[in-house]
PDB file of N, CA and C in Angstrom:
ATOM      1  N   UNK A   1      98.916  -4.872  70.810  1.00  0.00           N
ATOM      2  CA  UNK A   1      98.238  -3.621  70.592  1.00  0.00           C
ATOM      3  C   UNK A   1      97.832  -3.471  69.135  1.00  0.00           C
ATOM      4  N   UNK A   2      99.123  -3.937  68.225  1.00  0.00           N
ATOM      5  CA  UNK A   2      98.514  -3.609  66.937  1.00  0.00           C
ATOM      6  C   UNK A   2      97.654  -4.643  66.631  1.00  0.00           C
ATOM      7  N   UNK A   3      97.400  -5.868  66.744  1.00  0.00           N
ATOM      8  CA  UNK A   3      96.445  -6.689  66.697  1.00  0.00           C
ATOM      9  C   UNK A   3      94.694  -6.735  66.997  1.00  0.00           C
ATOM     10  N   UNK A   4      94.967  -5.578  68.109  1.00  0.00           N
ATOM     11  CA  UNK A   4      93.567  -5.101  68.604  1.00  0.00           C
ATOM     12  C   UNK A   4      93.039  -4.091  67.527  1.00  0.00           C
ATOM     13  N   UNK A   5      93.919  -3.107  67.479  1.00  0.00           N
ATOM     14  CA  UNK A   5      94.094  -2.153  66.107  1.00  0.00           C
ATOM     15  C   UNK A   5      92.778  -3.146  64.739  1.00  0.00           C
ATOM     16  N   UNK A   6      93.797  -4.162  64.403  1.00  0.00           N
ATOM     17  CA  UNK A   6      93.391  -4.751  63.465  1.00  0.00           C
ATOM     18  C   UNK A   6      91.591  -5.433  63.232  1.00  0.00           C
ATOM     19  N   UNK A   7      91.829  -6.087  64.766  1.00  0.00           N
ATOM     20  CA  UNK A   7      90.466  -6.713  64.771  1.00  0.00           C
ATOM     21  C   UNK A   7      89.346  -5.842  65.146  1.00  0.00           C
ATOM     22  N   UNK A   8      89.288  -4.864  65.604  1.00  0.00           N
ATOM     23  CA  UNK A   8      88.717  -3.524  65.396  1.00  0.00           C
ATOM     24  C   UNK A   8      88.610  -3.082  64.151  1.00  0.00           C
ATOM     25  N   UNK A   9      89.264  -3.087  63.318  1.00  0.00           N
ATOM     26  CA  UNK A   9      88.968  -2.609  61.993  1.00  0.00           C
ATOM     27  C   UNK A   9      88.725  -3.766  61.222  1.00  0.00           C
ATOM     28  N   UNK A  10      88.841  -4.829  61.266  1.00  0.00           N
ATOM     29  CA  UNK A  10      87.906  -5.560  60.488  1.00  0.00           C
ATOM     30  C   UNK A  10      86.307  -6.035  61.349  1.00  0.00           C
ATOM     31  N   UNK A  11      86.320  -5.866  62.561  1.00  0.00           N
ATOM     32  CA  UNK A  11      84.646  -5.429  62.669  1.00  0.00           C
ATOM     33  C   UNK A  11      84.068  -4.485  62.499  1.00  0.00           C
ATOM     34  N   UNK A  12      84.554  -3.549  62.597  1.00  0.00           N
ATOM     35  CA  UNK A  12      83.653  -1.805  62.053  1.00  0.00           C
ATOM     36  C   UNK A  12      83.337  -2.407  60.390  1.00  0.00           C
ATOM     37  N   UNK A  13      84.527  -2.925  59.462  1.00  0.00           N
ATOM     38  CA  UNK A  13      84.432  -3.115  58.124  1.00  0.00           C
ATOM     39  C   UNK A  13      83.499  -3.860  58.057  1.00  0.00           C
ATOM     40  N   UNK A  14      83.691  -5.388  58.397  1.00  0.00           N
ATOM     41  CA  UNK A  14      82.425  -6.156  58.476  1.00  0.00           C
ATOM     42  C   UNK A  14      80.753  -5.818  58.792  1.00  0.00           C
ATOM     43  N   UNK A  15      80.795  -5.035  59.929  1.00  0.00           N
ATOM     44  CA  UNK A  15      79.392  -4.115  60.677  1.00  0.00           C
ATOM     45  C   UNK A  15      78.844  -3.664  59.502  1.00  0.00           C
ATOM     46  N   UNK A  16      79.848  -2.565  59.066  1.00  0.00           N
ATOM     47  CA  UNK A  16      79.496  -1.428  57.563  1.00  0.00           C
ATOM     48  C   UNK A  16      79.013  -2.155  56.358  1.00  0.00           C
ATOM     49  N   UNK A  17      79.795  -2.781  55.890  1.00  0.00           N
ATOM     50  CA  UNK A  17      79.543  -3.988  54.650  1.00  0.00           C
ATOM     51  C   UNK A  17      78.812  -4.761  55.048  1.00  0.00           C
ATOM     52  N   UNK A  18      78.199  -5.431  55.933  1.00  0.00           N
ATOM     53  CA  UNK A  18      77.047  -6.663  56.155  1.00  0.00           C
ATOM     54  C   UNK A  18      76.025  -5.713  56.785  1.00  0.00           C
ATOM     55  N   UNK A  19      75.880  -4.810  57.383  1.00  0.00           N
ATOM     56  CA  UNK A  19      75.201  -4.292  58.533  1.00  0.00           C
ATOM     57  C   UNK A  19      74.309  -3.215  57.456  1.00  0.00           C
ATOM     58  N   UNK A  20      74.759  -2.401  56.558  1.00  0.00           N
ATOM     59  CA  UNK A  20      74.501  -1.416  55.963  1.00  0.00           C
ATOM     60  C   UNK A  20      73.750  -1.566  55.088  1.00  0.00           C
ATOM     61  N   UNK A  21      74.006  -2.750  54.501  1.00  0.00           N
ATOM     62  CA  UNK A  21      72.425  -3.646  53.029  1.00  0.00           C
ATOM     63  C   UNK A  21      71.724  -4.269  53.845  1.00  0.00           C
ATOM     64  N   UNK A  22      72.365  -4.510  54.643  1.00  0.00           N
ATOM     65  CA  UNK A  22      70.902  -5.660  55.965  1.00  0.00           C
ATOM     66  C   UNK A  22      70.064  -4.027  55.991  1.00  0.00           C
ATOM     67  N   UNK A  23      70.219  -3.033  56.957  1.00  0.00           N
ATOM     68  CA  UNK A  23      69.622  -1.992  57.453  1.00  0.00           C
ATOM     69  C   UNK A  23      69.008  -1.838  56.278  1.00  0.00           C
ATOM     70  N   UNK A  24      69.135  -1.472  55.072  1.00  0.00           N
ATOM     71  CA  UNK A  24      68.864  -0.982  53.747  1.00  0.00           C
ATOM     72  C   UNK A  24      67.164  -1.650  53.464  1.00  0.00           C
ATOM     73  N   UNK A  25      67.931  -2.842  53.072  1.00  0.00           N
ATOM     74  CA  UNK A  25      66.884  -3.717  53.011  1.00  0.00           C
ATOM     75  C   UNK A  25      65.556  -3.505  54.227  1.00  0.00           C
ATOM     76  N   UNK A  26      66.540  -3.745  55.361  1.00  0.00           N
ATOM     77  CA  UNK A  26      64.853  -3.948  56.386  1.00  0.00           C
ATOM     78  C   UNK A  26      64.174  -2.798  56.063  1.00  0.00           C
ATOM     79  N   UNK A  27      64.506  -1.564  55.780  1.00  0.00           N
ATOM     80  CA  UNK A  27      63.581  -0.126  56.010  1.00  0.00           C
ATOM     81  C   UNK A  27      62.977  -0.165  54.600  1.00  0.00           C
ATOM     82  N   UNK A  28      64.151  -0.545  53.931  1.00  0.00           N
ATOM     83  CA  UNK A  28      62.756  -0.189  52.622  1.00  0.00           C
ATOM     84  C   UNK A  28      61.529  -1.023  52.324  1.00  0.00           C
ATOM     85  N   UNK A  29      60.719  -0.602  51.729  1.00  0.00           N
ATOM     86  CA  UNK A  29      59.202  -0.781  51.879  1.00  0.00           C
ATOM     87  C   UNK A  29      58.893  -1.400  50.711  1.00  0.00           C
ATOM     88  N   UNK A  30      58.095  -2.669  50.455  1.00  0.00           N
ATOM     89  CA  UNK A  30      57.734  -3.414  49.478  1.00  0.00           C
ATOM     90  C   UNK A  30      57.005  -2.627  48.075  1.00  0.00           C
ATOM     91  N   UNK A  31      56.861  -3.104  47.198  1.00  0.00           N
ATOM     92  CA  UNK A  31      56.285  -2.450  46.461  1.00  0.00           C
ATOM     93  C   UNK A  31      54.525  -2.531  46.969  1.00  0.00           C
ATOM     94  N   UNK A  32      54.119  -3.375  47.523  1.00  0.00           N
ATOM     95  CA  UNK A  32      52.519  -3.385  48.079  1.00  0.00           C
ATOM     96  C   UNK A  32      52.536  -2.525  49.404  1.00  0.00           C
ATOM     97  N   UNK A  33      53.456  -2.497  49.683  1.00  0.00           N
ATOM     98  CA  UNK A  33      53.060  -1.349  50.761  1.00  0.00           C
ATOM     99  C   UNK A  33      53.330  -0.357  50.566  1.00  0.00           C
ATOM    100  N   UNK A  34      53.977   0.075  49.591  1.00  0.00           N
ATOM    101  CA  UNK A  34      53.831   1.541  48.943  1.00  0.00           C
ATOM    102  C   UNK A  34      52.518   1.688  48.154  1.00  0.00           C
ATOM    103  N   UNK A  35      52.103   0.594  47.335  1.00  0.00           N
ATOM    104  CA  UNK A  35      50.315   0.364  46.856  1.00  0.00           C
ATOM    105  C   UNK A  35      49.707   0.798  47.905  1.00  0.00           C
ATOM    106  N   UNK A  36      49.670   0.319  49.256  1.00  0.00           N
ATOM    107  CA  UNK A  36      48.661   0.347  50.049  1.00  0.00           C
ATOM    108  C   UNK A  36      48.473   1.739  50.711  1.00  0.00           C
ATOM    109  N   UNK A  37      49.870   2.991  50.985  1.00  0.00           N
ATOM    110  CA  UNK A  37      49.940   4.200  51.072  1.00  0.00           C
ATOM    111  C   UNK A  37      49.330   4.963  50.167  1.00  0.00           C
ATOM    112  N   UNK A  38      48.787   4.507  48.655  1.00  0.00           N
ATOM    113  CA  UNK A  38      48.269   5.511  47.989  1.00  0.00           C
ATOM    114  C   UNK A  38      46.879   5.906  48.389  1.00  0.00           C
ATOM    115  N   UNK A  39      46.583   7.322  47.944  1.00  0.00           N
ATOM    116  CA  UNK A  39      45.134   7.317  48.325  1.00  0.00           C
ATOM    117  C   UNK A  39      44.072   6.554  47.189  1.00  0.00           C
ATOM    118  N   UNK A  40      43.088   6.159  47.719  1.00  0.00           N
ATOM    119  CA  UNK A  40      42.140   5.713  47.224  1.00  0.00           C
ATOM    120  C   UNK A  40      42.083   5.682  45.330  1.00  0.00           C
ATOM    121  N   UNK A  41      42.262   7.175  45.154  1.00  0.00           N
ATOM    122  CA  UNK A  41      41.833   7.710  43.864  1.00  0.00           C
ATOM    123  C   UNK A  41      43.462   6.934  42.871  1.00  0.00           C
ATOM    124  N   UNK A  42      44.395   7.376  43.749  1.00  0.00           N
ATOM    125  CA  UNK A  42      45.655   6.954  43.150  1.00  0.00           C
ATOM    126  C   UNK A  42      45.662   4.927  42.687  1.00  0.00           C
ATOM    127  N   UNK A  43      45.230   4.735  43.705  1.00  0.00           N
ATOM    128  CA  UNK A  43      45.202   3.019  43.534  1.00  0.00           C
ATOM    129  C   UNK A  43      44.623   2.493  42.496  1.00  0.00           C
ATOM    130  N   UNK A  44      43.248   3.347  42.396  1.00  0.00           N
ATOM    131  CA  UNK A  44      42.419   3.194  41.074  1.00  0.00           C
ATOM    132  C   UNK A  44      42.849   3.114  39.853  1.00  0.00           C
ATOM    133  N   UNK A  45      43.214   4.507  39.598  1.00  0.00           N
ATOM    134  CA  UNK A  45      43.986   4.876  38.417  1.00  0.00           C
ATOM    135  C   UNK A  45      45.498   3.776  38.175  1.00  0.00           C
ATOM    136  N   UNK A  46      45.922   3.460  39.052  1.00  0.00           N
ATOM    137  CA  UNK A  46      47.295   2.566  39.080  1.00  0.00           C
ATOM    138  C   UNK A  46      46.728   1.077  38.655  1.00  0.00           C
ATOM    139  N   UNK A  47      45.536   0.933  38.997  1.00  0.00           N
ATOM    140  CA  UNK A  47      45.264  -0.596  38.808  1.00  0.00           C
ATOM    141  C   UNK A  47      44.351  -0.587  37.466  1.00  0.00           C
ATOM    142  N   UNK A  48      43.882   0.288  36.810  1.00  0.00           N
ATOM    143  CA  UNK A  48      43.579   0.694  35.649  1.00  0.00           C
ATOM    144  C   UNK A  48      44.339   0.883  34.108  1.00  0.00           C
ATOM    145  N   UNK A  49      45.461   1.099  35.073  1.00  0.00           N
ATOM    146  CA  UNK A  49      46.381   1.629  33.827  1.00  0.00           C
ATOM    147  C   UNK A  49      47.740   0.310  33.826  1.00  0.00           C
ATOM    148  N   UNK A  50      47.864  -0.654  34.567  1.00  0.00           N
ATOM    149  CA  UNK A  50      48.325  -1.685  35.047  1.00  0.00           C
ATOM    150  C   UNK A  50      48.439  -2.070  33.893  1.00  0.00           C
ATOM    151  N   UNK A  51      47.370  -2.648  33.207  1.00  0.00           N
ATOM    152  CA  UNK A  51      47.731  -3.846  32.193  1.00  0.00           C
ATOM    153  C   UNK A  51      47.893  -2.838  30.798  1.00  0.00           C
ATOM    154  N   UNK A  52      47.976  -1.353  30.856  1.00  0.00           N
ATOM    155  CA  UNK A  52      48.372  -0.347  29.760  1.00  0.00           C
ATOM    156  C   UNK A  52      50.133  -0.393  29.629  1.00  0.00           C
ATOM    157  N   UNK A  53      50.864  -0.476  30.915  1.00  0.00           N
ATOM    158  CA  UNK A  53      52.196  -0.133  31.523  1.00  0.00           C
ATOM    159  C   UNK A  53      52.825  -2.072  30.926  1.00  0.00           C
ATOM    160  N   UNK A  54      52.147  -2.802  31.487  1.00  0.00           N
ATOM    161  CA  UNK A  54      52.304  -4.089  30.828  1.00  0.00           C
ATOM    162  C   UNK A  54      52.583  -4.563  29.366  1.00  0.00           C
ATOM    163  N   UNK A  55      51.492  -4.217  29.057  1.00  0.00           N
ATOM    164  CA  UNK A  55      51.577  -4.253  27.949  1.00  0.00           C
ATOM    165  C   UNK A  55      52.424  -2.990  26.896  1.00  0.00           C
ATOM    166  N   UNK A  56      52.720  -1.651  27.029  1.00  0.00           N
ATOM    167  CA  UNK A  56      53.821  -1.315  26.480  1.00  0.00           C
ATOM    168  C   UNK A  56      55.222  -2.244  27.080  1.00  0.00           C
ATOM    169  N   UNK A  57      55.366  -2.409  27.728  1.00  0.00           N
ATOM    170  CA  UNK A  57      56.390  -3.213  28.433  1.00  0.00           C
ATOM    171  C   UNK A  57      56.747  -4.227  27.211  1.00  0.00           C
ATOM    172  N   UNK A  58      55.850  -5.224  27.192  1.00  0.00           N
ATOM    173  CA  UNK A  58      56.035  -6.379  26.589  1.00  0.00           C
ATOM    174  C   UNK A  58      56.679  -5.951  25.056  1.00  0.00           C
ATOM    175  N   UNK A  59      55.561  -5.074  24.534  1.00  0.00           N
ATOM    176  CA  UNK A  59      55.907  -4.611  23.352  1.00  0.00           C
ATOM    177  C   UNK A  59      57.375  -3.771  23.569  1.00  0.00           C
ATOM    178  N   UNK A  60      57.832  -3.411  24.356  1.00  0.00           N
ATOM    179  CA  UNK A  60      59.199  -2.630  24.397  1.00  0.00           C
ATOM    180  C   UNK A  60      60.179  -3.935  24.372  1.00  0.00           C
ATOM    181  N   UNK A  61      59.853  -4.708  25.002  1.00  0.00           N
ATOM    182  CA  UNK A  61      60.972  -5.849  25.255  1.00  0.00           C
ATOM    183  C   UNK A  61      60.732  -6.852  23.584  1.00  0.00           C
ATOM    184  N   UNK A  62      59.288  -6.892  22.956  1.00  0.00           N
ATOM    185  CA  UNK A  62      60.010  -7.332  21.637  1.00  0.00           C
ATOM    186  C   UNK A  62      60.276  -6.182  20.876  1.00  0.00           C
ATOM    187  N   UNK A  63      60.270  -5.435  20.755  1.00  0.00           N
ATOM    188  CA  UNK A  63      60.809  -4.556  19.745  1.00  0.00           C
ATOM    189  C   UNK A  63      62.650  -4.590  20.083  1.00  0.00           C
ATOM    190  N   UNK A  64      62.656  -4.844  21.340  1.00  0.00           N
ATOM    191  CA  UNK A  64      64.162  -5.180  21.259  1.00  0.00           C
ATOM    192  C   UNK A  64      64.745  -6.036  21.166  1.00  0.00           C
ATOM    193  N   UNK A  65      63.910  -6.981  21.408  1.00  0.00           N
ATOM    194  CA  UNK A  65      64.689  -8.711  20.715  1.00  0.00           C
ATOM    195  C   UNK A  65      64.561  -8.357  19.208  1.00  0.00           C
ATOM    196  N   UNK A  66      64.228  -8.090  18.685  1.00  0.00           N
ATOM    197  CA  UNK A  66      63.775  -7.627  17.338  1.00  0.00           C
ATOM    198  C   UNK A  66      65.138  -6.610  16.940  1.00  0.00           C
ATOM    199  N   UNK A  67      65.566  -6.031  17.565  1.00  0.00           N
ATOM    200  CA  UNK A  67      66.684  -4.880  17.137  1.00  0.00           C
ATOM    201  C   UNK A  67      67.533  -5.810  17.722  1.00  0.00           C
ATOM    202  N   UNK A  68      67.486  -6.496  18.484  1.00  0.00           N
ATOM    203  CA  UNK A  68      69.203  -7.200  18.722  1.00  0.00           C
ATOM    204  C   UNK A  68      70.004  -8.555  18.057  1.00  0.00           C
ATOM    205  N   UNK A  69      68.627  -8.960  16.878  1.00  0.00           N
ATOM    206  CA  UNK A  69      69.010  -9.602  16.036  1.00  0.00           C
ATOM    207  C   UNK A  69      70.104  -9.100  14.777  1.00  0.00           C
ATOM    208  N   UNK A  70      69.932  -8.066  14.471  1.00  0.00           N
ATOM    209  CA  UNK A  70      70.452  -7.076  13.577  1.00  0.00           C
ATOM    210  C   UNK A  70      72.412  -7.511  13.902  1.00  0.00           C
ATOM    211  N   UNK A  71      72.814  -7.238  13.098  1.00  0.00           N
ATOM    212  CA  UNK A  71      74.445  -6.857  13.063  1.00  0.00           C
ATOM    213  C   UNK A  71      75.248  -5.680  13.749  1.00  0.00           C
ATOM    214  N   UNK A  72      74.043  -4.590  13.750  1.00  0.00           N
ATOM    215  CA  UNK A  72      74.184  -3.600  14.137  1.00  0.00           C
ATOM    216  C   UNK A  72      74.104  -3.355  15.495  1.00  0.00           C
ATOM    217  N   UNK A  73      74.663  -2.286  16.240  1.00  0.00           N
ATOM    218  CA  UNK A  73      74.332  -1.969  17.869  1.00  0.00           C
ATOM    219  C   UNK A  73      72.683  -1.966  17.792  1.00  0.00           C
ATOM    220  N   UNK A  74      71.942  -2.691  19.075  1.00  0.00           N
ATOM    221  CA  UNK A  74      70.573  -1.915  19.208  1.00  0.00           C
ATOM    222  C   UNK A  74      70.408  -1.033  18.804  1.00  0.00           C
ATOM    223  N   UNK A  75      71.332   0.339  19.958  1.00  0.00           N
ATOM    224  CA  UNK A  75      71.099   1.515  19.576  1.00  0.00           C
ATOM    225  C   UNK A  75      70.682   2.230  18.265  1.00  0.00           C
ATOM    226  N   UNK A  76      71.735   1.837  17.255  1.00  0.00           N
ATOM    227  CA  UNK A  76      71.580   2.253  15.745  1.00  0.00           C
ATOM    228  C   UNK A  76      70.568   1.473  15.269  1.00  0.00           C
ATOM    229  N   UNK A  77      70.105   0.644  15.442  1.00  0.00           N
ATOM    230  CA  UNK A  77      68.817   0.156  14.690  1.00  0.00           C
ATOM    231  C   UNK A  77      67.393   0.708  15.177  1.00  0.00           C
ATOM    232  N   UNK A  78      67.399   0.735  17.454  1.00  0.00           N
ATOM    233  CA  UNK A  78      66.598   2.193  17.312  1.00  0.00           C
ATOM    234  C   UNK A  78      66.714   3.531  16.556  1.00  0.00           C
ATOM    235  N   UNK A  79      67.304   4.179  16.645  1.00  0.00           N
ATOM    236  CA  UNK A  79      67.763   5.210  16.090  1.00  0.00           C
ATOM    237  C   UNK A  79      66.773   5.500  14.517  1.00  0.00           C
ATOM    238  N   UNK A  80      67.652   4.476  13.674  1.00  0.00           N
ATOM    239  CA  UNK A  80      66.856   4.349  12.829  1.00  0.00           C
ATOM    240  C   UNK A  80      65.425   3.697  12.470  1.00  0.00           C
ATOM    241  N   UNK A  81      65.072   2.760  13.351  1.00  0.00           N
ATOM    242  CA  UNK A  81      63.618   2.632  13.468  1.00  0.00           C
ATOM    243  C   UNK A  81      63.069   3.749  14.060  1.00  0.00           C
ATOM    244  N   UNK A  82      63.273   4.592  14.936  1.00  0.00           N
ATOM    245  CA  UNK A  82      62.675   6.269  15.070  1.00  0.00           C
ATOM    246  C   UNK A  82      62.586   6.943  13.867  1.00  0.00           C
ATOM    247  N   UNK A  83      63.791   7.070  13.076  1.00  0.00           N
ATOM    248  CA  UNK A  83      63.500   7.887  11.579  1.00  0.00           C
ATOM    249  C   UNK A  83      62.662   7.657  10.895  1.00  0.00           C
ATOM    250  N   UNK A  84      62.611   6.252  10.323  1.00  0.00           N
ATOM    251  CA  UNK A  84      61.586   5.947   9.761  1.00  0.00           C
ATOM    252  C   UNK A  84      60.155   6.022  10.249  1.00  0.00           C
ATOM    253  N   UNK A  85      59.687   5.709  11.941  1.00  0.00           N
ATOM    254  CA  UNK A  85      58.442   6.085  12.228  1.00  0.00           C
ATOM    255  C   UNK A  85      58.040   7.835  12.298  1.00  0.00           C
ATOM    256  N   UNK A  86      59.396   8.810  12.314  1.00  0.00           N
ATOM    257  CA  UNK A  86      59.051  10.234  12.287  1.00  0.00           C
ATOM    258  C   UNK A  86      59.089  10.602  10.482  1.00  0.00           C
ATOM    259  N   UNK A  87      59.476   9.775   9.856  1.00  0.00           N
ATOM    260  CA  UNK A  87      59.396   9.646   8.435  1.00  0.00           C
ATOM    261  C   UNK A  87      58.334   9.502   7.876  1.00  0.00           C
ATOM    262  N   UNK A  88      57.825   8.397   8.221  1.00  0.00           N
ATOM    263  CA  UNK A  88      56.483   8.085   8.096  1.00  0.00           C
ATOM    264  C   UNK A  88      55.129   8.897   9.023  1.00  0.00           C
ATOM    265  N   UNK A  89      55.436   9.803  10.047  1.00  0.00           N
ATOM    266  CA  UNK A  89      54.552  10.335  10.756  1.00  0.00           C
ATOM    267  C   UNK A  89      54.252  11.504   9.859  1.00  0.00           C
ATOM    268  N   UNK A  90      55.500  11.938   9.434  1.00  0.00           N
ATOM    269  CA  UNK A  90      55.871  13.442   8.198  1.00  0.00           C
ATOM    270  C   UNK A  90      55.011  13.167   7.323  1.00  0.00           C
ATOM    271  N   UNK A  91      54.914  12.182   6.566  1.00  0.00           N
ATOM    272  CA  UNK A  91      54.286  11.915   5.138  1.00  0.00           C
ATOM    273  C   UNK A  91      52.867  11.536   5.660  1.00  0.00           C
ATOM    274  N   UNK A  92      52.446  11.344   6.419  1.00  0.00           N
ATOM    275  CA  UNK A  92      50.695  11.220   6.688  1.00  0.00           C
ATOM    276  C   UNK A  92      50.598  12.150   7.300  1.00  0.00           C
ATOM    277  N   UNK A  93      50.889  13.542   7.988  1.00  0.00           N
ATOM    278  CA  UNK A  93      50.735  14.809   8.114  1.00  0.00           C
ATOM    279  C   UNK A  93      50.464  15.514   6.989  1.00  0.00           C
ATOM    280  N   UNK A  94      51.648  15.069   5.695  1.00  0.00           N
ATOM    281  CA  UNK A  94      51.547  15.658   4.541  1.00  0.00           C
ATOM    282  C   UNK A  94      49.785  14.992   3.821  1.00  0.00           C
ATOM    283  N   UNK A  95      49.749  14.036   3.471  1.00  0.00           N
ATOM    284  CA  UNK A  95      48.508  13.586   3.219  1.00  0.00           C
ATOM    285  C   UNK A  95      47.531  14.312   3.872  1.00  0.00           C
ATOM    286  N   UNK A  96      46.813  13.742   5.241  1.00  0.00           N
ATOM    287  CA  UNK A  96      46.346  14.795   5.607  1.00  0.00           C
ATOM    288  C   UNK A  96      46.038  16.376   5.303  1.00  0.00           C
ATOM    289  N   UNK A  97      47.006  16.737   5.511  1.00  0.00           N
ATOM    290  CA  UNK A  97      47.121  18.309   4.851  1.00  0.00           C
ATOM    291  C   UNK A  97      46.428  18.234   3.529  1.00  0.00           C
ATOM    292  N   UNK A  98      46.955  17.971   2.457  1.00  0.00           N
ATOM    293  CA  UNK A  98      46.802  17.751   1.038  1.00  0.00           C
ATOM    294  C   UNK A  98      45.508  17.588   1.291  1.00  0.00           C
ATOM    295  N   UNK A  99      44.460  16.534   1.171  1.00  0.00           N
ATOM    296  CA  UNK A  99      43.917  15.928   1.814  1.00  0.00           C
ATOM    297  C   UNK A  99      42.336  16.989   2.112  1.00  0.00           C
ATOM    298  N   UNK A 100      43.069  17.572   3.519  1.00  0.00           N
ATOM    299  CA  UNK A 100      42.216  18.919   3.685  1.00  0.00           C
ATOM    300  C   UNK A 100      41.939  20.099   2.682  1.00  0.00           C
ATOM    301  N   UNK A 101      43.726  20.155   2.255  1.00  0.00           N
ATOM    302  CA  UNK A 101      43.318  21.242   1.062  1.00  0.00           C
ATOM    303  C   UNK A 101      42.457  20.991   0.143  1.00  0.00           C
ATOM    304  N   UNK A 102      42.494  19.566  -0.280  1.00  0.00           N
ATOM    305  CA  UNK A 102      41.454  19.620  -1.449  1.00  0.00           C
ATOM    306  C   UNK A 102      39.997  19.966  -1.290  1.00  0.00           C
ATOM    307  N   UNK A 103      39.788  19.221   0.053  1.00  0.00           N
ATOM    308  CA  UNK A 103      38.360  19.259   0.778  1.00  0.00           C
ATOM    309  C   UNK A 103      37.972  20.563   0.517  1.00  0.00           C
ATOM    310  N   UNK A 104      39.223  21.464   1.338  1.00  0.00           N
ATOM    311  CA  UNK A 104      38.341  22.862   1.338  1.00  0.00           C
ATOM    312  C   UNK A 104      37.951  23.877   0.385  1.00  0.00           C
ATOM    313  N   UNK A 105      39.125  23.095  -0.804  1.00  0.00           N
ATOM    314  CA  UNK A 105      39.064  23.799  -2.195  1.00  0.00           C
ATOM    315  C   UNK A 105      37.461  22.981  -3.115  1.00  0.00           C
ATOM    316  N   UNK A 106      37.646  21.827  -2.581  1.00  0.00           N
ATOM    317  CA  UNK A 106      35.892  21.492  -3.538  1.00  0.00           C
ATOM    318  C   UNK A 106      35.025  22.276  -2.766  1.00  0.00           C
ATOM    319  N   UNK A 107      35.150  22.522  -1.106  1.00  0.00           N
ATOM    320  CA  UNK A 107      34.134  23.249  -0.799  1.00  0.00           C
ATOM    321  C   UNK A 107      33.595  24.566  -1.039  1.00  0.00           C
ATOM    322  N   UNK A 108      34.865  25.009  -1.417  1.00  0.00           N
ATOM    323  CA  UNK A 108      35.128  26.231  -1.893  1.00  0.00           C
ATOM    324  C   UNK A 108      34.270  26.694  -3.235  1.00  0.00           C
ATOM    325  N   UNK A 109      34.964  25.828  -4.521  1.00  0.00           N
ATOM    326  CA  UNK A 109      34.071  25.560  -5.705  1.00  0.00           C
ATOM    327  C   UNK A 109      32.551  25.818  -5.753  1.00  0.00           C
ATOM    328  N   UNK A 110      31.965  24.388  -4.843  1.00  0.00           N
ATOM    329  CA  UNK A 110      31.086  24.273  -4.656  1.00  0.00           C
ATOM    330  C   UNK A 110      30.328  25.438  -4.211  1.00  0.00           C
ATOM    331  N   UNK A 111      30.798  26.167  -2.894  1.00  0.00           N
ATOM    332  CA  UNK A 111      30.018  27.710  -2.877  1.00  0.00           C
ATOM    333  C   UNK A 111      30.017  28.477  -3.983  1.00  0.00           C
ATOM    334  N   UNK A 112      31.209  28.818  -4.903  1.00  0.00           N
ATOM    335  CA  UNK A 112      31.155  29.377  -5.752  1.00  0.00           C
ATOM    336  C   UNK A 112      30.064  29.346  -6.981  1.00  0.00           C
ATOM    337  N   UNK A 113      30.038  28.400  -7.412  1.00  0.00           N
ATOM    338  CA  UNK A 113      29.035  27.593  -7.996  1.00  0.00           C
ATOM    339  C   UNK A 113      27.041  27.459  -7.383  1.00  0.00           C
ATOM    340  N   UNK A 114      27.506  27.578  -6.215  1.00  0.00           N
ATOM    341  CA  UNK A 114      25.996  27.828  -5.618  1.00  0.00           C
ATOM    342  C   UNK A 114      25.793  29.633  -5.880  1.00  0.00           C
ATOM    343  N   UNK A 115      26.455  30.279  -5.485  1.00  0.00           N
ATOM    344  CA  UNK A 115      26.019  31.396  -5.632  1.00  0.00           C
ATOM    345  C   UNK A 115      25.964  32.022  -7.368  1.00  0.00           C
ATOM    346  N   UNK A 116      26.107  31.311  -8.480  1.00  0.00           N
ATOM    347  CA  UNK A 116      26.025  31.684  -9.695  1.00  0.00           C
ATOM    348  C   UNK A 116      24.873  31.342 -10.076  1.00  0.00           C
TER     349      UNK A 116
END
């Protein structure tokens, strides 16, 4: 009796564990046949922007061979390669600005000067 017990519960286990990623697998749907469900307009735009998604890709994967040379965790070397690009985004905002101010101050002049 307890033997039946047993081999009963190692086929339900077996069923569940082999049976449950088999099922998994068969239902889910390829990545082209989820392509082929989009509408028209969607496919377009997806096969357009394809080699955009690629190509950040590539560039994401060296920028991290690139940080995992370091001594440091990836992480902290992203981290700080972010500072420095919001560092550097700060200071050509500032330019800019500057930049404009002067523009608008010669333009400024310049009216002044026209109307004398």
């Amino acid at each position: 009796m307890r033997t039946i017990t047993w081999v009963k519960m190692a086929a339900a286990g077996g069923i569940m564990c082999i049976g449950g990623p088999a099922l998994i697998y068969y239902v889910t749907p390829t990545e082209e046949q989820l392509f082929l469900k989009y509408n028209p307009e969607l496919q377009k735009r997806s096969l357009e922007r394809r080699k955009e998604k690629q190509e950040d890709f590539d560039n994401f994967v060296t920028r991290l061979k690139e940080y995992s040379k370091s001594d440091k965790p990836v992480w902290t070397v992203w981290e700080q390669e972010a500072e420095k690009q919001r560092q550097l985004g700060v200071q050509k905002e500032l330019d800019r600005r500057r930049e404009a101010a002067a523009e608008a101050e010669a333009r400024r002049l310049e009216m002044r000067s026209s109307l004398r």
